[in-house]
Each structure stands twice: as C-alpha cells, then as structure tokens.
Protein backbone atom coordinates (compact mmCIF):
# COMPACT_ATOMS: atom_id res chain seq x y z
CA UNK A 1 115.17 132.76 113.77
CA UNK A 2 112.82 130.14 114.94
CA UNK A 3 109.77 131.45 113.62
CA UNK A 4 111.93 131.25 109.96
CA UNK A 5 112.72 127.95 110.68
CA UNK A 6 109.45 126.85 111.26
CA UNK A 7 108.17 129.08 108.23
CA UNK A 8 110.22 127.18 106.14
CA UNK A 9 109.11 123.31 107.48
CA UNK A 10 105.87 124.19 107.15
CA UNK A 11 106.39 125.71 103.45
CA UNK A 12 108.03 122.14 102.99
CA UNK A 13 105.74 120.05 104.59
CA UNK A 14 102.86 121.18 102.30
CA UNK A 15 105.24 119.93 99.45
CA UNK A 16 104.90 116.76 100.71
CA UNK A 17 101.75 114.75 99.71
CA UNK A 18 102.25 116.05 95.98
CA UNK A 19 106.01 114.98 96.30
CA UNK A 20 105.23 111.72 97.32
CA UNK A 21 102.18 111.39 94.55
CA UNK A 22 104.31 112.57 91.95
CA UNK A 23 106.72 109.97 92.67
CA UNK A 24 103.93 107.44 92.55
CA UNK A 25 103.15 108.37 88.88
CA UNK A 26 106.56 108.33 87.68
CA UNK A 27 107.15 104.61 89.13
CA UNK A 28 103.89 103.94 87.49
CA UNK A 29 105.38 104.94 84.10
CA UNK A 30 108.77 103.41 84.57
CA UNK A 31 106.98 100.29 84.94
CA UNK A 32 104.77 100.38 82.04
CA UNK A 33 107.22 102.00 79.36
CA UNK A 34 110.84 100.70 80.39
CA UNK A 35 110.17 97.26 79.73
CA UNK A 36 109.60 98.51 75.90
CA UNK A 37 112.81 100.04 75.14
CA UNK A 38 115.66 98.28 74.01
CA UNK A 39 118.81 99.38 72.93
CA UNK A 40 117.99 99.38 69.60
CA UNK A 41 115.99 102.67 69.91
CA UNK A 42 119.62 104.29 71.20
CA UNK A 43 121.10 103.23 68.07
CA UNK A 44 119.01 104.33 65.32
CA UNK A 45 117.94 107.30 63.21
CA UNK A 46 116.18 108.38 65.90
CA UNK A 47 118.38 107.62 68.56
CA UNK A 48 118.82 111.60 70.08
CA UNK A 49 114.62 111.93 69.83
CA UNK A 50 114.79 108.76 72.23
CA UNK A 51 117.47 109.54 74.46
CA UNK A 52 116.10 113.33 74.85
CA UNK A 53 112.57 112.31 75.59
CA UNK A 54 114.06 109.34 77.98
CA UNK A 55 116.04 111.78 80.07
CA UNK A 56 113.00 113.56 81.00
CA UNK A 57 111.88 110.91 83.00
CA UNK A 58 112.60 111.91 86.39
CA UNK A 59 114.97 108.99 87.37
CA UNK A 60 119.02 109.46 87.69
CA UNK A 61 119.37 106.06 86.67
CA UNK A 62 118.61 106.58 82.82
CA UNK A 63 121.37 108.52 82.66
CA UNK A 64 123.54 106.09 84.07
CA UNK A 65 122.27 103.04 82.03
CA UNK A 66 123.54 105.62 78.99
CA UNK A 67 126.84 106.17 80.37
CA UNK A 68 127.14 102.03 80.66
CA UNK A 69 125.50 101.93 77.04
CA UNK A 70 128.01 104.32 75.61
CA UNK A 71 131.05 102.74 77.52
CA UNK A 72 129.91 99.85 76.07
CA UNK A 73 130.04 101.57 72.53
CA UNK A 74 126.39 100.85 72.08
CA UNK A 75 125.22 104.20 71.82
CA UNK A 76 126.91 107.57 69.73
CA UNK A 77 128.57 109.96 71.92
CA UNK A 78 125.42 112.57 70.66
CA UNK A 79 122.65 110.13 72.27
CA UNK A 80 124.88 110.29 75.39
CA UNK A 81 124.71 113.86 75.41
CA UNK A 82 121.11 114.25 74.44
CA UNK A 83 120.17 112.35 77.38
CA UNK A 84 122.47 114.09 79.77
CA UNK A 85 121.10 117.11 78.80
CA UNK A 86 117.55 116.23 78.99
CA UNK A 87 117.97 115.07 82.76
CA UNK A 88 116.78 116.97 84.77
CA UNK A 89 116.82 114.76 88.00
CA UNK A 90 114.17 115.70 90.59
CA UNK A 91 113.06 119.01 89.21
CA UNK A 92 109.83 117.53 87.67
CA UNK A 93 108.59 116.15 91.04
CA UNK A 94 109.64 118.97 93.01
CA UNK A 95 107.95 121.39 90.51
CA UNK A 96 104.76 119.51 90.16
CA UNK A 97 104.44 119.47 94.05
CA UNK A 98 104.30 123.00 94.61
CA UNK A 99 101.21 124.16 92.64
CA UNK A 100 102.81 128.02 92.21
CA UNK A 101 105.73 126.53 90.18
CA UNK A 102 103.94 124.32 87.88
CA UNK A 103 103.46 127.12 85.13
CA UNK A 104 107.68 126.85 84.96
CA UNK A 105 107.21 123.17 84.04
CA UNK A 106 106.71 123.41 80.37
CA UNK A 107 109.24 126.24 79.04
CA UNK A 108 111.63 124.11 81.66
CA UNK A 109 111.83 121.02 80.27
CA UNK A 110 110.93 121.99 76.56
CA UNK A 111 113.99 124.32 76.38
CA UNK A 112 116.00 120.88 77.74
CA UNK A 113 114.24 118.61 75.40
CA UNK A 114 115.17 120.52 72.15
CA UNK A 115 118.53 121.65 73.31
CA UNK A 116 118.84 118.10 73.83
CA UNK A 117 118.00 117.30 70.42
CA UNK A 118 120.10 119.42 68.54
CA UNK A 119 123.18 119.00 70.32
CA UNK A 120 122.67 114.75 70.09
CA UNK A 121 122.15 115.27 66.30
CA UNK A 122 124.87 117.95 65.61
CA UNK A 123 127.30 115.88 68.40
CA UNK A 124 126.43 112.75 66.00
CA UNK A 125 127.43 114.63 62.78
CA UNK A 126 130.57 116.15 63.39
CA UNK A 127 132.25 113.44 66.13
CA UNK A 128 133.55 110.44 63.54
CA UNK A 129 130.60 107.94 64.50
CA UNK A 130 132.50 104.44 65.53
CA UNK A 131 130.89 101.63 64.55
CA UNK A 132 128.65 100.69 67.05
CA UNK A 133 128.26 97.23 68.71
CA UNK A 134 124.72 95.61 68.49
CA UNK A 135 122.69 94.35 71.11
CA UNK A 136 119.29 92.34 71.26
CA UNK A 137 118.93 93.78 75.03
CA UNK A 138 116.94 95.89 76.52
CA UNK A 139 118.12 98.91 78.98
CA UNK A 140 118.56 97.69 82.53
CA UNK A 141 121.05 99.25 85.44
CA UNK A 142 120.87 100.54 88.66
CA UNK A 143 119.69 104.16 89.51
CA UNK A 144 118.84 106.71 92.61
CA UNK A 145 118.41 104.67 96.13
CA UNK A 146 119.93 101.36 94.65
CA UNK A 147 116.51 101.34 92.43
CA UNK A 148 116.49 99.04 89.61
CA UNK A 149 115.66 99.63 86.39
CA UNK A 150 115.16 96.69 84.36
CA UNK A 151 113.69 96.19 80.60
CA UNK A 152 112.02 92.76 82.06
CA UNK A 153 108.63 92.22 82.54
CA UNK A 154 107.56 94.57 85.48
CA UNK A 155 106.97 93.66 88.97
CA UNK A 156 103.44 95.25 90.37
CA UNK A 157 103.78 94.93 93.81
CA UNK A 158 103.81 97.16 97.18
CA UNK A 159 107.17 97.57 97.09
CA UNK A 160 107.81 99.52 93.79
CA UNK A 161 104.22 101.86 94.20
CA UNK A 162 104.97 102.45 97.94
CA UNK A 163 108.00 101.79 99.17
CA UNK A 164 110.42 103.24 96.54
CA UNK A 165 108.41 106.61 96.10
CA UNK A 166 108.59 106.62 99.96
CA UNK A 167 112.41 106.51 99.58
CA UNK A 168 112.65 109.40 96.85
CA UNK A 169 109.80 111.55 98.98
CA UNK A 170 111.91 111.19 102.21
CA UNK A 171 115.41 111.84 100.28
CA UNK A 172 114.03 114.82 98.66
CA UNK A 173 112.05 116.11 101.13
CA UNK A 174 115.02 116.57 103.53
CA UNK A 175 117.24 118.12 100.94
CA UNK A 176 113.93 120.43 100.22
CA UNK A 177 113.85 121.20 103.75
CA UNK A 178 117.45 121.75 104.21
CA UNK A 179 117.28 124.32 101.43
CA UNK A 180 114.04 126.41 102.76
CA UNK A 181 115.95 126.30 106.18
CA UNK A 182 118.95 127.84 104.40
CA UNK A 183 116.75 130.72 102.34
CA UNK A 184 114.65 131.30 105.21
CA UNK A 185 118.02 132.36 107.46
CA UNK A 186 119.21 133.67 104.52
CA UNK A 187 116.61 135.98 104.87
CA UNK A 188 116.40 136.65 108.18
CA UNK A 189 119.89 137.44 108.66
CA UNK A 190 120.27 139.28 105.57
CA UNK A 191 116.78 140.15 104.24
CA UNK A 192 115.09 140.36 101.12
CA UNK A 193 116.38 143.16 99.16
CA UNK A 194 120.03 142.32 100.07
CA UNK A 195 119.61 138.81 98.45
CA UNK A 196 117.91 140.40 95.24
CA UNK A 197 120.76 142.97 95.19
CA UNK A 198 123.63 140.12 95.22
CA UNK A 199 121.90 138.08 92.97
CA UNK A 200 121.47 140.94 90.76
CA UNK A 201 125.07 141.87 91.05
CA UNK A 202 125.64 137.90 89.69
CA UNK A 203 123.81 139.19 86.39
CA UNK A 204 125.15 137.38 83.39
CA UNK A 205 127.17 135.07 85.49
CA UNK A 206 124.40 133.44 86.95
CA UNK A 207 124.69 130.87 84.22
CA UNK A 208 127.84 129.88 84.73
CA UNK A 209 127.44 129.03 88.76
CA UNK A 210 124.15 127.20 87.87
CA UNK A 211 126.63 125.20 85.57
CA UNK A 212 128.95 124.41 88.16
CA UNK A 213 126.44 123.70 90.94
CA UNK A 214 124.92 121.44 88.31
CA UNK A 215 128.03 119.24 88.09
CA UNK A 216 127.13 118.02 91.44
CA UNK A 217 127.16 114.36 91.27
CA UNK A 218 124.29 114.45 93.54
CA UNK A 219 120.59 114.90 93.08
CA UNK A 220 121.28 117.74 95.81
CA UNK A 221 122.03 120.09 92.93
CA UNK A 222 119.04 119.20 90.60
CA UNK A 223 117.15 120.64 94.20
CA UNK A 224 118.69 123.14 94.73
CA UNK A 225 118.87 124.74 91.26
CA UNK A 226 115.05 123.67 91.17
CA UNK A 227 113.78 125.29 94.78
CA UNK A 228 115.52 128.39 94.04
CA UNK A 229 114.26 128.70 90.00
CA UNK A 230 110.56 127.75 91.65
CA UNK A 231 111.11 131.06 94.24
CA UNK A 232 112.14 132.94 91.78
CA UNK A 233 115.49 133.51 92.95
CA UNK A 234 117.19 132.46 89.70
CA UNK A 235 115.49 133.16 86.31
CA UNK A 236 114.55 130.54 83.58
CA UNK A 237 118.47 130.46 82.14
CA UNK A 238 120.20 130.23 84.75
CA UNK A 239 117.87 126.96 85.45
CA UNK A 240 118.29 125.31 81.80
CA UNK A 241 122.61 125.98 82.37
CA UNK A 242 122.81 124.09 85.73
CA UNK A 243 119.97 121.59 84.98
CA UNK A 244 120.94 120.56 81.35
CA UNK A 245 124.57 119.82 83.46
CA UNK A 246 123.38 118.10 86.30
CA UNK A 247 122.89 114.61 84.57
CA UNK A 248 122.53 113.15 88.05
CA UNK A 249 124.99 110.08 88.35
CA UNK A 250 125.71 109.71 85.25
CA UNK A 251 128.99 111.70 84.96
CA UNK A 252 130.24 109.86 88.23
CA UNK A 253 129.67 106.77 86.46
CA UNK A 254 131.37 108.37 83.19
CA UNK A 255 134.57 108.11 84.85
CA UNK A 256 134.48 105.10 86.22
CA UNK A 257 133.33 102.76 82.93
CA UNK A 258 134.65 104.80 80.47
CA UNK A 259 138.54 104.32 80.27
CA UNK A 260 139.28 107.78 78.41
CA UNK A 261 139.59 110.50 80.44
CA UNK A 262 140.44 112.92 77.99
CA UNK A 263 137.38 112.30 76.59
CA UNK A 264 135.41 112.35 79.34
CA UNK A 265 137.00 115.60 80.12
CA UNK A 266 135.81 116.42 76.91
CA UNK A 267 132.69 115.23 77.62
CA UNK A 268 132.20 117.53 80.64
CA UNK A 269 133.84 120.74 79.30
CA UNK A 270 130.91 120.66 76.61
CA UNK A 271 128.11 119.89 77.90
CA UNK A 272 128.85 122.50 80.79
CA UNK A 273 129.72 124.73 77.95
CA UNK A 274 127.25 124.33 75.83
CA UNK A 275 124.59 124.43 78.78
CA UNK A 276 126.13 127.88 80.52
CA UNK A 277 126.06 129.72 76.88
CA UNK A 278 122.28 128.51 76.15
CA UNK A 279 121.54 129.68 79.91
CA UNK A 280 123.21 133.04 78.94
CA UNK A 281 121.50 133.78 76.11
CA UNK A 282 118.32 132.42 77.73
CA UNK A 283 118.94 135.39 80.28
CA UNK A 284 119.62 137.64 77.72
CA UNK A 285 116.61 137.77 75.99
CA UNK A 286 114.00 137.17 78.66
C-alpha cells in the first residue's frame, strides 16, 4: 500500500513543472486576447464560432461571464450552450503536462469544438431568438480562485504570470494527486484486470456516468474525467459526454442569475443529453 502511494506522488509530481508552465501560457493568452473581445462578438453571426473557440480556453470563468451574459439577455441561449460545451475546464493543462497524453489533445477538444458549433447554431435556429439587449462592453467577471477576468487593458505584473498559475498548479495538483492515490489503491486492492473487467461491464453506459460526474460544479470533475481518459481507463466518448457537461461554474451560476428554473432545467437536461448520446456514439464507432 505504501509503495502505491508513493508510486502515485511520484507519477504526480513529474506532472508538475509542465502543470505549472502550462498555466503560465494560458495566463499569458488571457491577457493578450481577453481585452479584445467584447460582447458584440457573442451577439453576432458568428456568435457560436466565438463562444465555441472561447470555451476552449482553459479558464472556468468564461463560462461564467456567459451565464451572466445570457442572464443578462445579451447572448442567444445557442452561444450559451456552445460555450458550455466547449469547456473543458482543466483538461488542457492536465493533458499537456503529461507528455503520454498529449496525442489525446487534438481529437479531444476538436470533437468539443464542433459539437459545440452545431448545437449553438441549431440551439439558435429552432429556440424563438428574443431580442437581444446591446452592449458597448467588453466581457469581464470573476472565474476559478476568485481570478478576474476583465476586457480592460491588462495588468503585466508578478502577480498574474506567477502567482495565479501557482494557485491553479497547487489546486490541481492536489486533486491530481488525490486521484492517482485513489487508482493506485484501486489497484492494489483490486488489481488490474478486475478494474478493466468492471469498466468493461459499464460498456455503453460509460457515457452516461461521465455525464453525470461532469455535472460536478467543481473543476474536480473536469480532473477526474481527464486523469482517467489520459490512463486510458475511459475511452475518447466517454471523455467528450462528461467534459462537454462539465462547464465548470457556470451551471452553479445558471441558477443563481437566471430566474427560470424551468429553463435552466432545460438547460441542463440537454446539454447532458446531448453530450451522453454524442459520447455514445463516439464509443460506438471507435
């Protein structure tokens, strides 16, 4: 038991420097490209293209500056959903930082991106599109770790290069670790063929518990649907269904700002349906 332990800290540890790296480069990015979207781009033709394509950027709190957005009625219900598809929370850093999984990156986060797409655009066409308020603004909230994300000019200092990819390394990394700890007892206790039989047992179901994990309002289940999709303990559909669901804060926030809860039921029920039968017929065919 304690040599499984320390298997896994070590597995986890090695994580680490690329973790905290890739967290570097993604604050670099937020700083340079946030400060150029407004809420203009969420409104438009184009508005699913830009809400997809924002949701990949590994940050919870684009998702929940969509949820304010659309409680606001400045963004269609389909640019919601495109970017609560597309987010896929902290499986891009946690992919990129272990060199084995980075080959999963690309069908990963493609699949997303064009599910994401055609679901904002279809969403868009058959919901009765309100008339949507303007606004001269730019995007601007509050995301993972109480970090802001502001459309003002950026700040370049210590504090957002060092100190906030610090926070996400350390948050991750300890959820990361928690996880190995559990898979390495797992099998110890129960071994490896036992774990491939039950998960093989799951089959076609699979999916659907990604889906559900996924609703996790909690960057805990982006991690743990990512670490075990990385170790090849769930396949490539079963990834898409509970990551395409887990839209990080953002359905928290849902039902707090937004007033209807039918709809937001509504909300929910689809995109966890939508994202369970794309992850089943994912698994189907691969």
């Amino acid at each position: 038991m304690i040599h499984a332990i320390h298997h896994a800290t070590i597995d986890t540890l090695k994580m680490l420097p690329l973790l905290f790296l890739s967290y570097v480069f993604i604050e670099i990015i937020e700083k340079f490209a946030t400060p150029k979207l407004s809420t203009r781009a969420f409104s438009g033709k184009l508005a699913p293209v830009v809400g997809a394509g924002v949701g990949l950027i590994p940050q919870c709190g684009l998702s929940v500056v969509a949820t304010n957005l659309f409680s606001k009625k400045h963004i269609a219900l389909g640019t919601l959903m495109a970017v609560y598809i597309s987010t896929s929370d902290e499986a891009l850093p946690i992919l990129l930082s272990n060199p084995q999984a980075i080959t999963k990156i690309f069908p990963l986060l493609g699949i997303k991106f064009a599910l994401a797409v055609v679901v904002g655009y279809v969403v868009n066409l058959l919901v009765r599109k309100k008339q949507l308020q303007e606004t001269d603004g730019t995007i601007g909230g509050v995301g993972c770790h109480h970090h802001e994300i502001s459309g003002d000019a950026p700040e370049h200092t210590l504090k957002s290069y060092i100190f906030h990819p610090l926070m996400h390394t350390a948050t991750v990394f300890a959820f990361l670790w928690a996880v190995n700890i559990i898979f390495a007892m797992l099998v110890h206790f129960v071994g490896d063929e036992r774990i491939a039989q039950v998960l093989s047992e799951v089959g076609i179901f699979a999916p659907a518990i990604a889906g559900i994990v996924g609703l996790i309002p909690n960057c805990a289940a982006s991690i743990i649907i990512t670490q075990m999709y990385s170790l090849g303990q769930i396949g490539l559909g079963s990834a898409v269904a509970g990551l395409s669901v887990s839209a990080g804060l953002g359905i928290a926030v849902l039902f707090k700002q937004n007033k209807n809860f039918r709809q937001n039921l509504a909300i929910v029920a689809f995109l966890y349906a939508i994202s369970v039968a794309v992850g089943t017929l994912l698994e189907l065919i691969l």
